[in-house]
Protein backbone atom coordinates (compact mmCIF):
# COMPACT_ATOMS: atom_id res chain seq x y z
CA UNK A 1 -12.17 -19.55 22.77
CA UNK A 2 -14.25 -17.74 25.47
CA UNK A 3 -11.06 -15.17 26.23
CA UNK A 4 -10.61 -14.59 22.83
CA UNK A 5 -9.71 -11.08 21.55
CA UNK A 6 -10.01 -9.65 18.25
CA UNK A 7 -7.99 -7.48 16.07
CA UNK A 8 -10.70 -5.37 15.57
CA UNK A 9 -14.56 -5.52 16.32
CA UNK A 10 -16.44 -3.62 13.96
CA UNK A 11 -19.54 -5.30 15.61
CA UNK A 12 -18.87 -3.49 19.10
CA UNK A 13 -18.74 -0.02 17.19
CA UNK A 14 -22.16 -0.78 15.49
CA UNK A 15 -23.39 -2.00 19.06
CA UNK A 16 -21.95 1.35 20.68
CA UNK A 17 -24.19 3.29 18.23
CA UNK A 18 -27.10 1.00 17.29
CA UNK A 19 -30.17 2.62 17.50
CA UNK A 20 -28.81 6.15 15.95
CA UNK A 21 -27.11 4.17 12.83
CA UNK A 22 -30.55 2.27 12.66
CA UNK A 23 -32.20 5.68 13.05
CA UNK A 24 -29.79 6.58 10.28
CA UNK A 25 -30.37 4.12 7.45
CA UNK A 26 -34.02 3.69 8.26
CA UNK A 27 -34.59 7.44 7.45
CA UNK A 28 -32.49 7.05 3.73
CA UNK A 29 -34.53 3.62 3.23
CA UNK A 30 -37.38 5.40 3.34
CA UNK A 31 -36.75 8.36 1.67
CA UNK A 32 -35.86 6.44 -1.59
CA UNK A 33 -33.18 8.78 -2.32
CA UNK A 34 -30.60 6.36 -2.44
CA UNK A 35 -27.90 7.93 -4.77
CA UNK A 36 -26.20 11.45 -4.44
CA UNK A 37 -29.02 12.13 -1.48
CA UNK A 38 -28.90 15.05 0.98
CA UNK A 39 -26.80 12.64 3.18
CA UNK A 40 -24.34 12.56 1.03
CA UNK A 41 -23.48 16.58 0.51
CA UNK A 42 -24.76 16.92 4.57
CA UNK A 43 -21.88 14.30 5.35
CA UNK A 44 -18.93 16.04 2.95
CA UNK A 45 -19.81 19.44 4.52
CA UNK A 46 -18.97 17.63 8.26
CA UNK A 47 -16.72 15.77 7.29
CA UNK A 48 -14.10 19.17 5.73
CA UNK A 49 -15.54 21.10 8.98
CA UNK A 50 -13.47 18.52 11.54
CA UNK A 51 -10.65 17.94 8.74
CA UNK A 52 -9.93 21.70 8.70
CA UNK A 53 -10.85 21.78 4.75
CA UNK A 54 -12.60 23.96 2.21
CA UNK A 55 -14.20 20.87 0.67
CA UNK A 56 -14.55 17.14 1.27
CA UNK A 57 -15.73 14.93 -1.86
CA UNK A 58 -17.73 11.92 -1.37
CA UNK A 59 -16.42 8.83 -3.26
CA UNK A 60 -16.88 4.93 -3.14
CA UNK A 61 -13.86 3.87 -1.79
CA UNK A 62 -10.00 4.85 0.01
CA UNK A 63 -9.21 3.55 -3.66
CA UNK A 64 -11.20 5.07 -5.76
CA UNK A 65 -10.42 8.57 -3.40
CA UNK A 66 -6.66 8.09 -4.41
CA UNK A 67 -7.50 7.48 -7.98
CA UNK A 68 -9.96 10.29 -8.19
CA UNK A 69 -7.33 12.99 -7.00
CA UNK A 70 -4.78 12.28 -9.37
CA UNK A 71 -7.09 12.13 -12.10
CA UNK A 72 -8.07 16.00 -10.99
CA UNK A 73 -4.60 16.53 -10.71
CA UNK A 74 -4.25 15.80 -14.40
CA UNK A 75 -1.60 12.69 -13.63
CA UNK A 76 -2.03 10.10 -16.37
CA UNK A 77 -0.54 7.67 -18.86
CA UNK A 78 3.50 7.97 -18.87
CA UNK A 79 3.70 9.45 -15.41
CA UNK A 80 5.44 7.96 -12.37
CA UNK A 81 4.10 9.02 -8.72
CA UNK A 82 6.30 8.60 -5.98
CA UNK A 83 5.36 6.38 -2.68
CA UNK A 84 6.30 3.89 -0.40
CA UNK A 85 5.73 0.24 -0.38
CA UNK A 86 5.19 -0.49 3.17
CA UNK A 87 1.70 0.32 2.63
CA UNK A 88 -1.87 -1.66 1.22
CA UNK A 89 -1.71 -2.19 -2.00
CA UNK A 90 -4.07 0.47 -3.02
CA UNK A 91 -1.72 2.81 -2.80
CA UNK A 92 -0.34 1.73 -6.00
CA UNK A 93 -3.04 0.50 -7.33
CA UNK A 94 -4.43 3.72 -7.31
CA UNK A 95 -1.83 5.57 -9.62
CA UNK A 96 -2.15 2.73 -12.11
CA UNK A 97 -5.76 3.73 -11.82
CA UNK A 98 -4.30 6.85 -13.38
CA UNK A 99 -2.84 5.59 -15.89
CA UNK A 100 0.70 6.32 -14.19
CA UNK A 101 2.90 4.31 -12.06
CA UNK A 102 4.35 4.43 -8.65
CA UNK A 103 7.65 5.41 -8.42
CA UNK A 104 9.09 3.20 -4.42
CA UNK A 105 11.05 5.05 -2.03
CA UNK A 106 12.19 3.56 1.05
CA UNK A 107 10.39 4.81 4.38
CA UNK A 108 12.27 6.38 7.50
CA UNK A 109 13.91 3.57 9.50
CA UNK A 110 12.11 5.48 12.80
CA UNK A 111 8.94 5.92 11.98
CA UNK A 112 7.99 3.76 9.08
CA UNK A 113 6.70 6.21 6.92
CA UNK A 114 8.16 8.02 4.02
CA UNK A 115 11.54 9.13 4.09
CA UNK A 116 12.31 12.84 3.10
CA UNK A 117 15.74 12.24 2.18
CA UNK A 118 14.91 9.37 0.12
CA UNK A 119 12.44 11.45 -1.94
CA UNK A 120 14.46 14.03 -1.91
CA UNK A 121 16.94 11.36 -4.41
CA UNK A 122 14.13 10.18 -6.84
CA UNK A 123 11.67 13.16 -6.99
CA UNK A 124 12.82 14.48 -10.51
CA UNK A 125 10.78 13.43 -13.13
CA UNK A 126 7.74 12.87 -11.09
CA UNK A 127 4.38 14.06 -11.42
CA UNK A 128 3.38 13.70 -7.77
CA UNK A 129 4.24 12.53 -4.46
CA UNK A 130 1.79 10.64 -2.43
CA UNK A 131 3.12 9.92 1.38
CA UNK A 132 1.58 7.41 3.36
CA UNK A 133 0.01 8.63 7.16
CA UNK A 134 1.20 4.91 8.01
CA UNK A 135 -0.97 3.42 10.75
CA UNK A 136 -2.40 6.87 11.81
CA UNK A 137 0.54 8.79 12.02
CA UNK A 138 1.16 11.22 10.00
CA UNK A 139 4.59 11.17 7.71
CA UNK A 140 7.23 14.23 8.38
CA UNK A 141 4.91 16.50 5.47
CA UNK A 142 6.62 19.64 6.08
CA UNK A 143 10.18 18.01 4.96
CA UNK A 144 8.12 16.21 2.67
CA UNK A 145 6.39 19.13 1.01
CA UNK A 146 9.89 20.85 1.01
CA UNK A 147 11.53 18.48 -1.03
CA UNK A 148 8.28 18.43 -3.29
CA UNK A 149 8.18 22.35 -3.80
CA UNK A 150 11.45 22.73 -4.82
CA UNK A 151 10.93 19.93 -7.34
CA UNK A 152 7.04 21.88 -8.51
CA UNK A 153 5.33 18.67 -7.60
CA UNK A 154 2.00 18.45 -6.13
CA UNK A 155 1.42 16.54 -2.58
CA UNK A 156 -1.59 13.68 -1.82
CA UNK A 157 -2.12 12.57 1.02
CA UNK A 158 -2.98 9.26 1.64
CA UNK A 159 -4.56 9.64 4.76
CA UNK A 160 -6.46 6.19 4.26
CA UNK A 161 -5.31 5.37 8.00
CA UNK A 162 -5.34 9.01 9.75
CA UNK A 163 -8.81 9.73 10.92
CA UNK A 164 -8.37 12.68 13.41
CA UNK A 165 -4.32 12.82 13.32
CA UNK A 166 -2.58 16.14 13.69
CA UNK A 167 0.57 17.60 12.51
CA UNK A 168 2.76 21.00 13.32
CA UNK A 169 3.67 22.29 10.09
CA UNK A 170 6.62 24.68 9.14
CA UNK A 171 4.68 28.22 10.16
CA UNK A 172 4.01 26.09 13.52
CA UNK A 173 -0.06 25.58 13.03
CA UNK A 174 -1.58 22.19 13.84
CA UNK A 175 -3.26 21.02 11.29
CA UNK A 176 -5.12 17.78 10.85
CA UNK A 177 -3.90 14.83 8.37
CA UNK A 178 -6.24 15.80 5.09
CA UNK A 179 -5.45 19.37 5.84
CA UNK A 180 -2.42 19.88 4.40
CA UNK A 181 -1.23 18.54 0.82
CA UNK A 182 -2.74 19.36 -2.34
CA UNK A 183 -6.06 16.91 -2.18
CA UNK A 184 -6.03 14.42 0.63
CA UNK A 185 -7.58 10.89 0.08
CA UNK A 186 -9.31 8.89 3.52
CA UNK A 187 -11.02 5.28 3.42
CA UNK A 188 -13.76 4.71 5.23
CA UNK A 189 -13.57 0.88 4.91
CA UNK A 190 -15.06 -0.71 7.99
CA UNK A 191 -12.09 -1.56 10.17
CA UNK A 192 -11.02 2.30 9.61
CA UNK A 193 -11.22 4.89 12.94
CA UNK A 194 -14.53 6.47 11.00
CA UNK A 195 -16.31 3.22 9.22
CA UNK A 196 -18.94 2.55 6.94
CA UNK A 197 -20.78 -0.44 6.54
CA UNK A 198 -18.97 -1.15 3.47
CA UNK A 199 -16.53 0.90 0.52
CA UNK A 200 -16.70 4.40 0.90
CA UNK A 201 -13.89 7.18 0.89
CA UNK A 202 -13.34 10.69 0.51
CA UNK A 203 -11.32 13.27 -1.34
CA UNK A 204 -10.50 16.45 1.11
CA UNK A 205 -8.90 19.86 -0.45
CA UNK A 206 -8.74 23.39 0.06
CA UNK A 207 -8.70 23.62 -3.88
CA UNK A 208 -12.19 24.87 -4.91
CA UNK A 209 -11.59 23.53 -9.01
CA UNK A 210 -9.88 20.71 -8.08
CA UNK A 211 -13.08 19.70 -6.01
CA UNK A 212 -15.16 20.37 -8.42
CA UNK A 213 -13.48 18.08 -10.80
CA UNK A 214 -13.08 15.51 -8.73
CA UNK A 215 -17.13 15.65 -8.39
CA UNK A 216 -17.33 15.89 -11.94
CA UNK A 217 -15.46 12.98 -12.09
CA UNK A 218 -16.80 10.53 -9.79
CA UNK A 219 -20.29 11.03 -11.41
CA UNK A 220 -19.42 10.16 -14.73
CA UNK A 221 -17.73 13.77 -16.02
CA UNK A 222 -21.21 15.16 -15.38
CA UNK A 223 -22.19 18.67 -15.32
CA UNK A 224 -25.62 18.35 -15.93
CA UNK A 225 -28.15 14.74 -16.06
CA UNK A 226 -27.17 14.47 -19.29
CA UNK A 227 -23.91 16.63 -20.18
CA UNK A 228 -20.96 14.90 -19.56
CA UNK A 229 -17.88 17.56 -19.50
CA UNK A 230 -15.65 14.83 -19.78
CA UNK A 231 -14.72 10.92 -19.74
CA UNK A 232 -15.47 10.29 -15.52
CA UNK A 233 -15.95 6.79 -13.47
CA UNK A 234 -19.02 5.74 -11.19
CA UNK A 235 -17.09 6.34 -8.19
CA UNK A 236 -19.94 8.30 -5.97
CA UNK A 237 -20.49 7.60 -1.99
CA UNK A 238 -23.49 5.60 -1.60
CA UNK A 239 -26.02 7.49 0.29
CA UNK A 240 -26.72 4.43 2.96
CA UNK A 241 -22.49 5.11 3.85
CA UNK A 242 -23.03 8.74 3.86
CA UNK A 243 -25.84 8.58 6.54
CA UNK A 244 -23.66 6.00 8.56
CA UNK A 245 -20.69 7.88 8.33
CA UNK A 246 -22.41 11.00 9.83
CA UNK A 247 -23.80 9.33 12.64
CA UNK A 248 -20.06 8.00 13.02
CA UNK A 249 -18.23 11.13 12.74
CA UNK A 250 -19.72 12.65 15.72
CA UNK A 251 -18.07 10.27 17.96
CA UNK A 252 -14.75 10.07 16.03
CA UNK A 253 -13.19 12.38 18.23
CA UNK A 254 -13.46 10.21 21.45
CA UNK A 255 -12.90 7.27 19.40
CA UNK A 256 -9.34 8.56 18.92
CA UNK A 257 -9.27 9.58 22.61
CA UNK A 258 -10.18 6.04 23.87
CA UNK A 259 -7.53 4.74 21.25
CA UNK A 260 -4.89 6.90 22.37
CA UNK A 261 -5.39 5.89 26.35
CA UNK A 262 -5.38 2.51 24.88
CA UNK A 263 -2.36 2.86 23.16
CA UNK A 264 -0.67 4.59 26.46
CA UNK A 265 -1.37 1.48 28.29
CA UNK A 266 0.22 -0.96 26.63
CA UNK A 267 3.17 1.78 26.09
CA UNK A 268 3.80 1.30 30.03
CA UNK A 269 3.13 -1.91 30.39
CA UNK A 270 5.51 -3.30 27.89
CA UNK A 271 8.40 -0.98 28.05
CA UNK A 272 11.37 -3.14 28.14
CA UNK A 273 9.45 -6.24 27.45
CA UNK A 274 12.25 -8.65 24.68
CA UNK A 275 13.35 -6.55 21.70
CA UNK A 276 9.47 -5.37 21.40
CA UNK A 277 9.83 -1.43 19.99
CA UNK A 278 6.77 0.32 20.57
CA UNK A 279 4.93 2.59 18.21
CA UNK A 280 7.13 5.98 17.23
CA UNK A 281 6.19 8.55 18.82
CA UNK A 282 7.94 11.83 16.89
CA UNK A 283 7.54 15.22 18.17
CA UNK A 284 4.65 17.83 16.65
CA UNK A 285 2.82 14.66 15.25
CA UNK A 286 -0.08 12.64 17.08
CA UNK A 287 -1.53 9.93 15.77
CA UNK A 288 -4.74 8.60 15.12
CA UNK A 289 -3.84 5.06 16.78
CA UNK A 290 -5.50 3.35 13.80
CA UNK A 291 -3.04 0.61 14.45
CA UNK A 292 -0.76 -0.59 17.26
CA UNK A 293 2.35 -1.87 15.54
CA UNK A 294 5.06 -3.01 17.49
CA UNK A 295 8.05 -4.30 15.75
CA UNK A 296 10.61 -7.30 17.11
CA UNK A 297 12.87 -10.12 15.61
CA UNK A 298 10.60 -12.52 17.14
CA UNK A 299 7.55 -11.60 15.74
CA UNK A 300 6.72 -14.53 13.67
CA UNK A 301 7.21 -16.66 16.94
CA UNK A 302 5.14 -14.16 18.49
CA UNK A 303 2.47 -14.02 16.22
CA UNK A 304 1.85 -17.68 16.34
CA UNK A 305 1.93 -17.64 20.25
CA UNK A 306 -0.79 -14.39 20.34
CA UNK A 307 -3.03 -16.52 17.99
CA UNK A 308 -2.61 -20.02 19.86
CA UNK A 309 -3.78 -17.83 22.91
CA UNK A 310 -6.84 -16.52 21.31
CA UNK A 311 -5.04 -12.79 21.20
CA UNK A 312 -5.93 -11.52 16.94
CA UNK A 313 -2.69 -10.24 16.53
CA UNK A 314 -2.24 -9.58 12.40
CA UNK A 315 0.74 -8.25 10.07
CA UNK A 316 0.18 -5.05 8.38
CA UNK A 317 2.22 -5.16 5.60
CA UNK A 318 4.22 -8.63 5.53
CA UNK A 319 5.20 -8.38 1.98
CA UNK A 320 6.07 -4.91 0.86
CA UNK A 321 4.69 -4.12 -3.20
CA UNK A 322 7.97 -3.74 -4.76
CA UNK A 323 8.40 -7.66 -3.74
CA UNK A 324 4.72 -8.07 -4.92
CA UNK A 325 4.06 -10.47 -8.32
CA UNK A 326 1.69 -7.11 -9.43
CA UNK A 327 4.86 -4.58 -9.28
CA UNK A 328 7.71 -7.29 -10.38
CA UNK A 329 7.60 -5.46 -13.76
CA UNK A 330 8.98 -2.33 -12.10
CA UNK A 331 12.63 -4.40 -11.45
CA UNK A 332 12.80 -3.91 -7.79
CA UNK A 333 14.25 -6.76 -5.96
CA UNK A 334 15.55 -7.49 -2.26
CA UNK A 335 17.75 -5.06 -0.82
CA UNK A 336 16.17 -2.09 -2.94
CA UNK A 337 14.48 -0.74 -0.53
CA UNK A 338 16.08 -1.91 2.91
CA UNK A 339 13.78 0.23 5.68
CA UNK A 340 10.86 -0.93 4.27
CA UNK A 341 11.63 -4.64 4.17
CA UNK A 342 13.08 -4.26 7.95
CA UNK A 343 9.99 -3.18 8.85
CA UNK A 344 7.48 -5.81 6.92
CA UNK A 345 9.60 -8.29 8.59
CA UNK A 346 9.06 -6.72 12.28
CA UNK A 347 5.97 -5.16 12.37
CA UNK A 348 3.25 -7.14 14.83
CA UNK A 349 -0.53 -5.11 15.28
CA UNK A 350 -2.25 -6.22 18.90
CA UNK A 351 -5.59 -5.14 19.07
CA UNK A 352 -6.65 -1.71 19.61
CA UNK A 353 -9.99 -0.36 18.97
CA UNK A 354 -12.55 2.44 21.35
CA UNK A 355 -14.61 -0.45 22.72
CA UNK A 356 -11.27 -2.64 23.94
CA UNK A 357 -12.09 -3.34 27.30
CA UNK A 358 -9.01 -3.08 29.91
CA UNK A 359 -9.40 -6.81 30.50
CA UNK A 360 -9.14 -7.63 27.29
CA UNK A 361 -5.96 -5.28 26.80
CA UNK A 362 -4.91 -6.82 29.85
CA UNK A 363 -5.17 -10.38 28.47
CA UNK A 364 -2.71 -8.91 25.38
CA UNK A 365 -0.62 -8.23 27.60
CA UNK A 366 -0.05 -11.01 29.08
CA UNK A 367 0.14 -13.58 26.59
CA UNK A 368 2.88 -10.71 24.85
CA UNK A 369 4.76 -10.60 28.40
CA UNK A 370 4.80 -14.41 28.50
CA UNK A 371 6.05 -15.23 25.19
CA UNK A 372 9.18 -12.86 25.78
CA UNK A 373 10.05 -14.27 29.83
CA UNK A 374 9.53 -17.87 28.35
CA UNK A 375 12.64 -17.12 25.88
């Protein structure tokens, strides 16, 4: 379809930056140094400078980032982690990673992320909390981290989807997402605000040892070439990602910019448009825009009209995990967790991305304005 629109167009960011990324993976091709290479620890020490961190670990996936820090953290076999299950399920999977298991609590009717008061009912017992920075914006972490500190229970961020978002904490700072629980965990999968060309992630923390062992870890527990400290994974950032990622990073920041004029547009031009709610937008937290989720009763109708129009709208997450086959075991059922379900039934993404032209917005627009005057 010549008007068509996609939900994303990781070919137009590679297009916006194609001779420097060539540049980029060129210069690693022919240096040979293809694991652990300069561009790897050049990358982590840019990467913690724009998150506001002491330390940013390199690591092969969002996954393997979420995994990694709860290893560090010492979380293992017999442990439950609290989450949410409006979320990918790597967030879960992760903590199984662990050895552990994920402990659901429903999200914040409002907002979609996790619920403070919710936690606040099935902390005990935990070993840590991981909140979800759902679709770029960050979850309420100062209530969060309240409820979590009374309790003595370590906070990681799963910041898999918050590139760039801010927060105001308690003592009134901005900080960014990454920046502000124990050990933070980002994706870099190639849809994400900052992409690679493939798997990569990254574990952010303020916590000097806790870096270090998540190093040690992703290397294989190794200290030395052939000391091994203890039992690790191969989990490292490939050095071709690295060098991509760096070239990325320095235009993250207007990225998120374009995103958020993006997101202001169809903000005003759908206000009042059917049931359609737009994304929250809750004081002393900005979002990264990663995702434009709008939520209706229609939105299966909706869907189906975007797509029949060309227009790559997508769900993000239909099915929450404690309805998954994988997490049946746990003995959650429908009803369990009831903001979470309202919201995997509601939630529609329209495209949004830096190099989403205003025509094409346009054209979003209008196929979402006509579905809603046709009813």
């Amino acid at each position: 379809m010549a008007d068509a629109v996609p939900l994303v167009d990781v070919r137009a960011a590679y297009l916006a930056q194609q001779e420097e990324l060539d540049a980029a993976v060129a210069g690693v091709v022919r240096s040979g140094r293809f694991i652990m290479g300069p561009e790897v620890a050049a990358f982590e020490a840019a990467f913690a400078s724009f998150c506001g961190t002491r330390r940013a670990v390199g690591v092969a996936s969002g996954t393997a980032a979420i995994h990694l820090a709860l290893a560090a953290l010492g979380v293992g076999p017999g442990d439950e982690v609290a989450t949410v299950a409006h979320t990918f399920t790597a967030s879960a999977e992760a903590i199984a990673h662990a050895g552990a298991g994920p402990r659901f609590v429903d999200v914040d009717e409002a907002t979609g992320g996790m619920d403070p008061k919710a936690l606040a009912g099935a902390i005990e017992g935990t070993a840590a909390v991981l909140p979800v920075h759902l679709y770029g914006l960050p979850v309420d972490l100062p209530a969060i981290q309240a409820v979590a500190a009374e309790a003595g229970v370590p906070v990681v961020e799963d910041a898999a989807q918050a590139h760039g978002a801010t927060l105001t904490g308690a003592d009134g700072q901005v900080r960014r997402a990454g920046a502000v629980g124990r050990l933070a965990a980002f994706s870099f999968y190639p849809g994400k605000n900052l992409g690679a060309f493939g798997d990569a992630g990254a574990v952010t923390t303020d916590d000097e040892e806790l870096a270090d062992r998540v190093a040690r870890l992703r290397d294989h527990g190794r200290t030395s070439k052939y000391e091994h400290a203890e039992v690790g994974w191969g989990e490292r950032l490939d050095t071709l990602q690295a060098a991509v990622l760096r070239v990325k990073l320095e235009r993250l920041e207007a990225g998120n910019a374009a995103r958020e004029r993006l997101a202001g547009r169809y903000d005003e031009a759908l206000a009042g448009v059917g049931d359609l709610v737009p994304p929250p937008r809750p004081e002393g937290r900005n979002s990264a825009r990663h995702l434009h989720v709008v939520r209706t009763r229609h939105r299966d109708e909706l869907l189906a009209a975007c797509r029949a129009a060309g227009v790559g709208a997508g769900i993000h997450y239909p099915v929450p995990l404690h309805l998954q086959p994988a997490w049946r075991h746990l003995g959650l059922a429908w009803g369990d967790l009831p903001a979470t379900e309202a919201w995997a039934a509601e939630c529609l993404s329209l495209p949004l991305y830096p190099e989403l032209t205003e025509p094409q917005q346009d054209r979003v627009i209008e196929v979402v304005r006509g579905f809603f005057s046709g009813r």
